[in-house]
PDB file of N, CA and C in Angstrom:
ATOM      1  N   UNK A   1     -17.606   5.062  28.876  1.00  0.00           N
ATOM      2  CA  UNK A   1     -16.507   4.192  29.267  1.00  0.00           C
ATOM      3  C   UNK A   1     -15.661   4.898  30.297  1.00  0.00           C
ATOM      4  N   UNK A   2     -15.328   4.306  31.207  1.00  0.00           N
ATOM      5  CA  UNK A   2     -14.496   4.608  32.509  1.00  0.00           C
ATOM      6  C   UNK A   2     -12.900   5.105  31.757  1.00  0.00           C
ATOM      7  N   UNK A   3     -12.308   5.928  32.503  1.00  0.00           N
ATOM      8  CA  UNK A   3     -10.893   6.403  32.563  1.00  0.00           C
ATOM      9  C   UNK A   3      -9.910   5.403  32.535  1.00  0.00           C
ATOM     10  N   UNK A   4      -9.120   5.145  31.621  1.00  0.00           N
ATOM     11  CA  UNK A   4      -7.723   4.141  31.579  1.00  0.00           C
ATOM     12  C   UNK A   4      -7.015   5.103  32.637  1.00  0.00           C
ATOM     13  N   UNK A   5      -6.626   4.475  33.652  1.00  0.00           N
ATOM     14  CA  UNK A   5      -5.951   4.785  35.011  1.00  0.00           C
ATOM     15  C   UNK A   5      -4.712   4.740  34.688  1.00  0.00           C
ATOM     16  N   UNK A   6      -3.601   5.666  35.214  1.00  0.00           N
ATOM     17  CA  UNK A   6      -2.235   5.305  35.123  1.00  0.00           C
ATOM     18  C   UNK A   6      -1.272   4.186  35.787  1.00  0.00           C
ATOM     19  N   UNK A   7      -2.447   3.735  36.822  1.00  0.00           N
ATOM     20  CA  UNK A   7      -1.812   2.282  37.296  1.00  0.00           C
ATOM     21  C   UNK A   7      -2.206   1.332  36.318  1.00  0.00           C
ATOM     22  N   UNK A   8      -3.194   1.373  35.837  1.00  0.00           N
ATOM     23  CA  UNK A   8      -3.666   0.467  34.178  1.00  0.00           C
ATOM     24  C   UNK A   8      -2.317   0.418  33.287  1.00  0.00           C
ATOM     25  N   UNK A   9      -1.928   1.965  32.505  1.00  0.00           N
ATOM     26  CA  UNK A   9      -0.918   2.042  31.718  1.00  0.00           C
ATOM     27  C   UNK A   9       0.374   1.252  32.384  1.00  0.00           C
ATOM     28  N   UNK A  10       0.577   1.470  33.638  1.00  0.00           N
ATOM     29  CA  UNK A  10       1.903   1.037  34.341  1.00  0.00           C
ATOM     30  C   UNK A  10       1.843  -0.367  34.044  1.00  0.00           C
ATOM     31  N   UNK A  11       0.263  -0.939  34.350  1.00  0.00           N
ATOM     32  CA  UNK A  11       0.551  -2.645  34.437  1.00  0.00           C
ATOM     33  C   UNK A  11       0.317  -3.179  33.090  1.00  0.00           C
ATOM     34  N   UNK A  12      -0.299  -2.079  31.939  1.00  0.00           N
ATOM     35  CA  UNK A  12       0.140  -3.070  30.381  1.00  0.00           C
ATOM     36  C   UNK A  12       1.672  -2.886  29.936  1.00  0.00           C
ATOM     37  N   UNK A  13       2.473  -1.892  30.648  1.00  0.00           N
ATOM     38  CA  UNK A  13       3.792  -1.508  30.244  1.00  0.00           C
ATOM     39  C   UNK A  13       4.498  -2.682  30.566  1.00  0.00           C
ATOM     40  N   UNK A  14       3.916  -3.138  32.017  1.00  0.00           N
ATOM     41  CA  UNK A  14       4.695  -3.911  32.884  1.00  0.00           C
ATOM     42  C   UNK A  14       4.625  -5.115  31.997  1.00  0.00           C
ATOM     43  N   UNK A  15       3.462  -5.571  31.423  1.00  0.00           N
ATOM     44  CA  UNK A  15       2.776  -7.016  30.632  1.00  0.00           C
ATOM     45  C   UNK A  15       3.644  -7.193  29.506  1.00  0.00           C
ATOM     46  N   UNK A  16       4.035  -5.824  28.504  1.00  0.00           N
ATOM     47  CA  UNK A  16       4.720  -5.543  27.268  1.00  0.00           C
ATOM     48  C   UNK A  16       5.855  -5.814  27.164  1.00  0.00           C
ATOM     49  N   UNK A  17       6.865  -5.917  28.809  1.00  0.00           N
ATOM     50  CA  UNK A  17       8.060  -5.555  29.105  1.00  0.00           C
ATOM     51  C   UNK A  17       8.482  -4.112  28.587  1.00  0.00           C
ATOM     52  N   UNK A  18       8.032  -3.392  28.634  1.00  0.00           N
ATOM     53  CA  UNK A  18       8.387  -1.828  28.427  1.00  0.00           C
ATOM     54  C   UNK A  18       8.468  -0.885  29.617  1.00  0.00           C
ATOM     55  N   UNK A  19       9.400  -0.389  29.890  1.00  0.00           N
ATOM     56  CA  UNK A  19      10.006   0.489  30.842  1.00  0.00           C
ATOM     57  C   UNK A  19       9.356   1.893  30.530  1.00  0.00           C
ATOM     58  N   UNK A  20       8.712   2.396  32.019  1.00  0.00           N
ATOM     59  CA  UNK A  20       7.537   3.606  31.421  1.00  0.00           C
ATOM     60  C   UNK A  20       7.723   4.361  33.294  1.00  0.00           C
ATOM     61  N   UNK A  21       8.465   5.788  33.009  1.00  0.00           N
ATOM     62  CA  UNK A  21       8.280   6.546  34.496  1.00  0.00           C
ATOM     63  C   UNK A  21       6.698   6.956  34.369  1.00  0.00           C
ATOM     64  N   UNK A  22       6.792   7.557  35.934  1.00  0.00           N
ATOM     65  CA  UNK A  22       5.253   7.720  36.219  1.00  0.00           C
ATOM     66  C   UNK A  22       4.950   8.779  35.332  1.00  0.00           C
ATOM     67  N   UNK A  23       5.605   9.527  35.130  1.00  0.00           N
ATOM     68  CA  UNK A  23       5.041  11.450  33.930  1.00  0.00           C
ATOM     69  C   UNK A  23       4.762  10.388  32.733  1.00  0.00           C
ATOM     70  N   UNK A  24       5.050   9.643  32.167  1.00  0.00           N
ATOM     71  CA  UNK A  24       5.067   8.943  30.714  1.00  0.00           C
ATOM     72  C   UNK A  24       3.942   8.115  31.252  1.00  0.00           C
ATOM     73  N   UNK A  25       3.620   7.317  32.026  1.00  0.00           N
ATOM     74  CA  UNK A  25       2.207   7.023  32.205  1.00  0.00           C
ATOM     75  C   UNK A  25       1.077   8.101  32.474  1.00  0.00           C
ATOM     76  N   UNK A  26       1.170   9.038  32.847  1.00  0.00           N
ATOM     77  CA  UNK A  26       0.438   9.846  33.535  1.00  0.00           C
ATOM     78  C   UNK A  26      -0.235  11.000  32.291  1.00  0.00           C
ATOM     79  N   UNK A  27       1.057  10.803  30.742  1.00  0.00           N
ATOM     80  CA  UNK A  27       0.728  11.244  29.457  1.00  0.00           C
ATOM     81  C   UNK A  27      -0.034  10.415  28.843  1.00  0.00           C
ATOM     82  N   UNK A  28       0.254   9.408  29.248  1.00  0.00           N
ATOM     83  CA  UNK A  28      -0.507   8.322  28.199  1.00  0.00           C
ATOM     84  C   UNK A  28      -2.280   8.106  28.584  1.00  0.00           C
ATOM     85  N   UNK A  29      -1.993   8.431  29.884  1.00  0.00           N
ATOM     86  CA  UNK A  29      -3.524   7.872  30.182  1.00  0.00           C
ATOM     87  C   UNK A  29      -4.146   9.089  29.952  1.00  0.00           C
ATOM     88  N   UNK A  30      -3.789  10.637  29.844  1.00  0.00           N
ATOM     89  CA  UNK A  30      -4.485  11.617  29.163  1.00  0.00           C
ATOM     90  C   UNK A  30      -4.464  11.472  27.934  1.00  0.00           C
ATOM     91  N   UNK A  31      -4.146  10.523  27.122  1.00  0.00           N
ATOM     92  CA  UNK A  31      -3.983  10.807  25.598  1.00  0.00           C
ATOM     93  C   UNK A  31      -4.883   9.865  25.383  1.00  0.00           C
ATOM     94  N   UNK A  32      -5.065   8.191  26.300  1.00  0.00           N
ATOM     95  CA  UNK A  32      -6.144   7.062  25.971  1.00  0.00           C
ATOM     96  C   UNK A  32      -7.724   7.854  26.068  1.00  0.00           C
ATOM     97  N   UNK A  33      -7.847   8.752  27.131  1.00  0.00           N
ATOM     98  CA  UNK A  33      -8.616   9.076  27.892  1.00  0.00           C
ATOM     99  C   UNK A  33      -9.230   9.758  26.408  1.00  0.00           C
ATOM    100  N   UNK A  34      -8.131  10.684  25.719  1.00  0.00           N
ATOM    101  CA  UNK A  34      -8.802  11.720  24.462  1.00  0.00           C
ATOM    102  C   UNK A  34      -9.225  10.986  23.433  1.00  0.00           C
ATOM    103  N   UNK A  35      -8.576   9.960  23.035  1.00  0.00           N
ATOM    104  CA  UNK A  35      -8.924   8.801  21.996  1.00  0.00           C
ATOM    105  C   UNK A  35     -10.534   8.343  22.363  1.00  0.00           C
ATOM    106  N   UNK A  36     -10.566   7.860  23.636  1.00  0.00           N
ATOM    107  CA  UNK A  36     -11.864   7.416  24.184  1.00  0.00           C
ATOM    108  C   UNK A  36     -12.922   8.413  23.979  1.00  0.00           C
ATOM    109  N   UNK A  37     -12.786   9.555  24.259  1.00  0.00           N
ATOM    110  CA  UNK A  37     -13.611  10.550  24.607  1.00  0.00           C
ATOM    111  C   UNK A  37     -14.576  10.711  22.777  1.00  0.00           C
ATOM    112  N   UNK A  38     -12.909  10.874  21.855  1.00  0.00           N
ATOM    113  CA  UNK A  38     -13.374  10.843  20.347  1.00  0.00           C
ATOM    114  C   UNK A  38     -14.751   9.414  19.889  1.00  0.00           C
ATOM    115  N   UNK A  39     -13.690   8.387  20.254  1.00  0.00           N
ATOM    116  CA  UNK A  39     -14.461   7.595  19.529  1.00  0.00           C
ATOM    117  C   UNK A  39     -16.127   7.056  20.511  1.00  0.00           C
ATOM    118  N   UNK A  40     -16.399   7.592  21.664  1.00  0.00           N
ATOM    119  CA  UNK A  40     -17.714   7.510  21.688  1.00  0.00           C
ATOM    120  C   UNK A  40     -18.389   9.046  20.833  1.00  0.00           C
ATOM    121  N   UNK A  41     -17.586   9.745  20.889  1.00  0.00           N
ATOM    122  CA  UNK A  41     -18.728  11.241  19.946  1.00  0.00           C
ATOM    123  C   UNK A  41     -18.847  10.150  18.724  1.00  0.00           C
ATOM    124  N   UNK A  42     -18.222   9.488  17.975  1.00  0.00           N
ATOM    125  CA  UNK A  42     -18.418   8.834  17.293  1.00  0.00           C
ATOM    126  C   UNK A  42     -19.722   7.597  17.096  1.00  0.00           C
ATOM    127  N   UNK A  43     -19.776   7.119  18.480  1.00  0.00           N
ATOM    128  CA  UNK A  43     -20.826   6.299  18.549  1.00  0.00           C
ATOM    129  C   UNK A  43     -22.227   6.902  18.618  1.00  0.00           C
ATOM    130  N   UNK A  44     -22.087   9.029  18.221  1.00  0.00           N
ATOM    131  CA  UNK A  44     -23.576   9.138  18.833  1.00  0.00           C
ATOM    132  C   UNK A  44     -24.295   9.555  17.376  1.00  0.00           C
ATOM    133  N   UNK A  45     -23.497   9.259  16.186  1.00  0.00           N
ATOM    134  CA  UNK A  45     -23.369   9.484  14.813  1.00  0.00           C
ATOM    135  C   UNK A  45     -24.692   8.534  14.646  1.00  0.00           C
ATOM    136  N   UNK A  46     -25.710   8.588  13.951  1.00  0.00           N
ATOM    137  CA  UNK A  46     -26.982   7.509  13.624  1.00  0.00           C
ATOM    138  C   UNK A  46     -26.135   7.456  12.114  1.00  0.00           C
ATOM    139  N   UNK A  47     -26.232   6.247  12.308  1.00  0.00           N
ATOM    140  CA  UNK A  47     -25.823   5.414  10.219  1.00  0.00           C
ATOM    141  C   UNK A  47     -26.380   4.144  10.384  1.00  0.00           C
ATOM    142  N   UNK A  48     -27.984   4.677  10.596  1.00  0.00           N
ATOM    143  CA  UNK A  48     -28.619   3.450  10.508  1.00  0.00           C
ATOM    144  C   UNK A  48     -29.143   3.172   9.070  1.00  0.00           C
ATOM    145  N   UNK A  49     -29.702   4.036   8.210  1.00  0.00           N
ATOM    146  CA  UNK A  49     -29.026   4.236   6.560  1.00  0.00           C
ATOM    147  C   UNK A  49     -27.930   4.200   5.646  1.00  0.00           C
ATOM    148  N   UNK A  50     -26.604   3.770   6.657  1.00  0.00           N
ATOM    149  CA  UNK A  50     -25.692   3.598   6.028  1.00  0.00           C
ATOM    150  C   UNK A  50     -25.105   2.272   5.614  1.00  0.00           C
ATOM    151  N   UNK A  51     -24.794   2.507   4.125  1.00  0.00           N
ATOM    152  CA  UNK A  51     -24.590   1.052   3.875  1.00  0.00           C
ATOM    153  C   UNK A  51     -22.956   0.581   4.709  1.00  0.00           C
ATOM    154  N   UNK A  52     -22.739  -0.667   4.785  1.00  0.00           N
ATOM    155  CA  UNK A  52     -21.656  -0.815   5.572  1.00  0.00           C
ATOM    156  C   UNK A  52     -20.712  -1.016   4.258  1.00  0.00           C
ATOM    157  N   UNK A  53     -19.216  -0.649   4.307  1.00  0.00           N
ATOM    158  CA  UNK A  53     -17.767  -0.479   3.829  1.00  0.00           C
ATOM    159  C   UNK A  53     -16.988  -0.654   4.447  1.00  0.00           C
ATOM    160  N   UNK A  54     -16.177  -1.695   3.177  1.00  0.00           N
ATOM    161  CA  UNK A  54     -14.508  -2.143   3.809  1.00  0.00           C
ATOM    162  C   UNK A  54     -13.500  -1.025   3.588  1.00  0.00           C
ATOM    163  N   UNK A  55     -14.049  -0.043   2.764  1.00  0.00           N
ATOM    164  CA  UNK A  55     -13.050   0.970   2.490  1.00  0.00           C
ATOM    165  C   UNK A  55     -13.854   2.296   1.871  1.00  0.00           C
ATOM    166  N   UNK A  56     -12.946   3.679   2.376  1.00  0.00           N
ATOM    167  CA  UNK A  56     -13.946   5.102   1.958  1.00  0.00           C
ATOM    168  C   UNK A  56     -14.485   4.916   0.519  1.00  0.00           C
ATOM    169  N   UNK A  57     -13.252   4.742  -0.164  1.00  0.00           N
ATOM    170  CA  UNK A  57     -13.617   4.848  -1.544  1.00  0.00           C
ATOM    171  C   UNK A  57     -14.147   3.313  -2.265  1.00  0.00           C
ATOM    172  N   UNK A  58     -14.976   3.503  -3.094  1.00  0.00           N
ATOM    173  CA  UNK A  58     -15.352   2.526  -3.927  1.00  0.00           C
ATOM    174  C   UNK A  58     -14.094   1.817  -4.809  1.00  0.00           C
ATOM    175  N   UNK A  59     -13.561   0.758  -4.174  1.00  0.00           N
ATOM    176  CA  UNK A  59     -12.674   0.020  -5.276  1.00  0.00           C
ATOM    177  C   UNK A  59     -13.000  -1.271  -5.891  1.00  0.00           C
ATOM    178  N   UNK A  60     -12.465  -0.983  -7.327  1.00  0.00           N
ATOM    179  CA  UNK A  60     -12.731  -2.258  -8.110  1.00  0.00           C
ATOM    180  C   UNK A  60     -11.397  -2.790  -9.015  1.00  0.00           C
ATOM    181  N   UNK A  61     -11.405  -4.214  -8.806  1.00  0.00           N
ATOM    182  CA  UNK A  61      -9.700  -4.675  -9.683  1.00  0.00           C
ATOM    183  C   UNK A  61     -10.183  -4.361 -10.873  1.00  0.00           C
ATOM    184  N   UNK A  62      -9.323  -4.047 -11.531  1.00  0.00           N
ATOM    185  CA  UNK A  62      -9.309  -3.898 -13.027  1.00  0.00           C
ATOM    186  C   UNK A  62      -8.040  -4.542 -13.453  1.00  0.00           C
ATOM    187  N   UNK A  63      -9.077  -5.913 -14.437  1.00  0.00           N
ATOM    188  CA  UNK A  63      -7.917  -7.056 -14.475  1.00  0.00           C
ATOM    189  C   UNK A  63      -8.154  -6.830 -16.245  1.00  0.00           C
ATOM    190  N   UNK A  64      -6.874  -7.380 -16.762  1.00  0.00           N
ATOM    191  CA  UNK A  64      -6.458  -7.191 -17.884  1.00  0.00           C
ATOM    192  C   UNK A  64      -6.960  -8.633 -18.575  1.00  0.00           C
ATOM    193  N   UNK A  65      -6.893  -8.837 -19.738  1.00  0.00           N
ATOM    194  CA  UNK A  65      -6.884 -10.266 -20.455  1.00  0.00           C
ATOM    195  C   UNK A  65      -6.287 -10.960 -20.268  1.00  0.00           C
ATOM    196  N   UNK A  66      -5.862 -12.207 -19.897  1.00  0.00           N
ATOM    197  CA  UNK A  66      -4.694 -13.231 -19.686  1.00  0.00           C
ATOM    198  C   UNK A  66      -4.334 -13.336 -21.089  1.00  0.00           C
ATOM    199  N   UNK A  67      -3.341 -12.685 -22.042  1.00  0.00           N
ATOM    200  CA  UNK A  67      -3.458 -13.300 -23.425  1.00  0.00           C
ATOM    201  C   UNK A  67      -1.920 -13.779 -23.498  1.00  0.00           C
ATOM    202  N   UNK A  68      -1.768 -14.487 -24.266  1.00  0.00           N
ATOM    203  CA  UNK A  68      -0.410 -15.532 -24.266  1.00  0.00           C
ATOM    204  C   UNK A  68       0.478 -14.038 -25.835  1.00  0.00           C
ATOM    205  N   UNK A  69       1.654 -13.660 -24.872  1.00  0.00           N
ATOM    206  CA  UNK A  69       2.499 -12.551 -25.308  1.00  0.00           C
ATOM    207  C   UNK A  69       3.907 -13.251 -26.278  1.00  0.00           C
ATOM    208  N   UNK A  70       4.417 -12.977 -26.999  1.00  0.00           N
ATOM    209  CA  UNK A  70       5.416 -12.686 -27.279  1.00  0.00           C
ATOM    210  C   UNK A  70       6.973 -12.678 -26.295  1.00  0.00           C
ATOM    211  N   UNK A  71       7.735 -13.368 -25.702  1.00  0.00           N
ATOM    212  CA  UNK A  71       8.699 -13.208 -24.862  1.00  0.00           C
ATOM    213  C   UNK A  71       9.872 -12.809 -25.410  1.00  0.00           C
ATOM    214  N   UNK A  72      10.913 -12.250 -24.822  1.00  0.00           N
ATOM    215  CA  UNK A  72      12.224 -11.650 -25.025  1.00  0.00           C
ATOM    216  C   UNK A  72      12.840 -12.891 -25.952  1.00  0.00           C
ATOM    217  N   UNK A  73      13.749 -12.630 -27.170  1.00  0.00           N
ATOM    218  CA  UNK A  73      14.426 -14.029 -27.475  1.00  0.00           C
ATOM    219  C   UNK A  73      15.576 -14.204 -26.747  1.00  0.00           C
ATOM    220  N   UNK A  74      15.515 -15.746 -27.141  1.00  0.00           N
ATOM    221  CA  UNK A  74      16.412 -16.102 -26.178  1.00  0.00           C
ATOM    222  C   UNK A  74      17.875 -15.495 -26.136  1.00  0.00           C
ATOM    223  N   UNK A  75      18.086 -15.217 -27.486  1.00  0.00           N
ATOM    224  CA  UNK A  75      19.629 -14.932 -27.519  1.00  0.00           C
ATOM    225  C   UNK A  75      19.764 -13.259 -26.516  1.00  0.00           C
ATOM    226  N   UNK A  76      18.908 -13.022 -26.299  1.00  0.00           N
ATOM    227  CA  UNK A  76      18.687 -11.392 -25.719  1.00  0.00           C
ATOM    228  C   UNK A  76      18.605 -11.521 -24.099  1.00  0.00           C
ATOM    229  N   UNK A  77      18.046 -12.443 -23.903  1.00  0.00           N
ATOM    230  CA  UNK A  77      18.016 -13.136 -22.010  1.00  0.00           C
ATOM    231  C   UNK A  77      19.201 -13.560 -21.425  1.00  0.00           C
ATOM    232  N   UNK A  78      19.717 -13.897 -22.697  1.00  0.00           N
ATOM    233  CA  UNK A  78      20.924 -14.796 -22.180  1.00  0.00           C
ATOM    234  C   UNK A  78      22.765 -13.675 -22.401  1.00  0.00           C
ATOM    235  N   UNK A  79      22.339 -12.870 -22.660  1.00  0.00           N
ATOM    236  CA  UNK A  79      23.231 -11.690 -23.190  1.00  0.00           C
ATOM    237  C   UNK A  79      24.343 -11.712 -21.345  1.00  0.00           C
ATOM    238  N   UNK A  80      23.569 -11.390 -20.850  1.00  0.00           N
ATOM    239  CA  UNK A  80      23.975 -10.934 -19.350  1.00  0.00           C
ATOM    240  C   UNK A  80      24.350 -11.664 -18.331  1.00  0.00           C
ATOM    241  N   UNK A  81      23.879 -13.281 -18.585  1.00  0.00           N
ATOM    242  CA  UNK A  81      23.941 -14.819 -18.327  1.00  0.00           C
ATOM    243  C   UNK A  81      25.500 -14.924 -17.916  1.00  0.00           C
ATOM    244  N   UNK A  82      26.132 -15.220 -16.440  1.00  0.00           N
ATOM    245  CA  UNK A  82      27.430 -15.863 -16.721  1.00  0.00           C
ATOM    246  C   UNK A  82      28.141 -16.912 -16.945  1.00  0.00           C
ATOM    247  N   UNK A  83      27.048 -17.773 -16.892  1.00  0.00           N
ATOM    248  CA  UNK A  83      26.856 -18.991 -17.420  1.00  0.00           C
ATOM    249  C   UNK A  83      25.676 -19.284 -17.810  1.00  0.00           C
ATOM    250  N   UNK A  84      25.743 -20.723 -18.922  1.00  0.00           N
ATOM    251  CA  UNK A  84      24.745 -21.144 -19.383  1.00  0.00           C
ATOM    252  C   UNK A  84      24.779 -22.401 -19.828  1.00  0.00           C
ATOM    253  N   UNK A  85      24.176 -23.602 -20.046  1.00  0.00           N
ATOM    254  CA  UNK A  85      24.436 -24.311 -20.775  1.00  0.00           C
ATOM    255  C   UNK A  85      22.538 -25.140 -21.217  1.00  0.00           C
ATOM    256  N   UNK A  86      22.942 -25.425 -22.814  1.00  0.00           N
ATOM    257  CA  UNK A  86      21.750 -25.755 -23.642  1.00  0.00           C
ATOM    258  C   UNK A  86      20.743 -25.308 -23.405  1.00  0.00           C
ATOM    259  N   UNK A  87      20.917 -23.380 -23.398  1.00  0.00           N
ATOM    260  CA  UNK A  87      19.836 -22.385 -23.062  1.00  0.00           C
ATOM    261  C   UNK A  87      19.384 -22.151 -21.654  1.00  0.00           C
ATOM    262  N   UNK A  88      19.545 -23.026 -20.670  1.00  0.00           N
ATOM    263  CA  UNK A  88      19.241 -22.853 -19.343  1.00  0.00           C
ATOM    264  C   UNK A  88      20.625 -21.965 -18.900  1.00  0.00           C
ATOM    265  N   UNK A  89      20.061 -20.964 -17.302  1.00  0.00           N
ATOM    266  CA  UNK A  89      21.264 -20.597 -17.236  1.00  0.00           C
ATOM    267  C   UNK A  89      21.612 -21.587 -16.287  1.00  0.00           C
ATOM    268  N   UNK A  90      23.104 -21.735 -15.703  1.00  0.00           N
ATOM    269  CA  UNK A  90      23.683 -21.949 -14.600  1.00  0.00           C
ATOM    270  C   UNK A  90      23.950 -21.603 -13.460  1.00  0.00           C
ATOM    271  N   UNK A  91      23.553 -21.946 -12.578  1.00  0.00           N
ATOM    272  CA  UNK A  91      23.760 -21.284 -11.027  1.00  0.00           C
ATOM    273  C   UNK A  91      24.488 -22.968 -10.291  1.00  0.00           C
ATOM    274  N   UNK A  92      24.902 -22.092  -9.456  1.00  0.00           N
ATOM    275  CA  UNK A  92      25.912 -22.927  -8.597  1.00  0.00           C
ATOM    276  C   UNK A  92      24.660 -23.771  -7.623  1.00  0.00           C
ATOM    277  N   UNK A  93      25.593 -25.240  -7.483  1.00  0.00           N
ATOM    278  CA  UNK A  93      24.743 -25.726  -7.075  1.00  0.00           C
ATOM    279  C   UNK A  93      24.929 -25.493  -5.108  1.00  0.00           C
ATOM    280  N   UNK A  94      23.552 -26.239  -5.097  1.00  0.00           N
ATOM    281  CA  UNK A  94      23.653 -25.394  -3.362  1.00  0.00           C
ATOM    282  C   UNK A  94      23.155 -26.617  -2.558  1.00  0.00           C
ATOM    283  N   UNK A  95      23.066 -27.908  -3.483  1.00  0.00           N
ATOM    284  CA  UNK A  95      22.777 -28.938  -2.555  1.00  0.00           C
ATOM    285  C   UNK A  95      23.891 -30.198  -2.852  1.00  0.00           C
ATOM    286  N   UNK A  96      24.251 -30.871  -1.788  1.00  0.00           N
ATOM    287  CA  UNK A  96      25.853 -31.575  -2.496  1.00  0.00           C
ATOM    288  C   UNK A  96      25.266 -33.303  -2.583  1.00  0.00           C
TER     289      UNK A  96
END
């Protein structure tokens, strides 16, 4: 792959609206240039035996039972409540 040019960096800065002097382009396109350089050594890797992965490690959910629990009583929910009425709490209303 060809060299990201610093007139390149200047005109995606320009596209981004981001304000970029020429030394700050002139870093960037040595730093695209090192990224590039990595990820073809990367492409010369054979994993034609390799199985393909969404992630390094092997993950699996570990889901619990849905089982119907026991809840707080009511008189214990409602302790902290600043209002309430016939067990529901009260909140102010917000539509008139």
């Amino acid at each position: 792959m060809s060299k990201i040019s610093k007139e390149q960096v200047l005109h995606v800065a320009h596209l981004a609206r981001l304000e970029m002097s020429e030394e700050e382009a002139e870093n960037f396109s040595e730093q695209l240039a090192d990224i590039i350089t990595m990820a073809e050594k990367l492409n010369e890797l054979n994993t034609e035996n390799i199985e393909p992965t969404s992630h390094v490690f092997a993950q699996k959910n570990i889901m619990r039972d849905d089982k119907k629990e026991e809840g707080l009583p009511l008189k214990d929910v409602m302790k902290n409540v600043p209002e309430q009425e016939d067990g529901q709490i009260k909140v102010p209303s917000i539509i008139e």
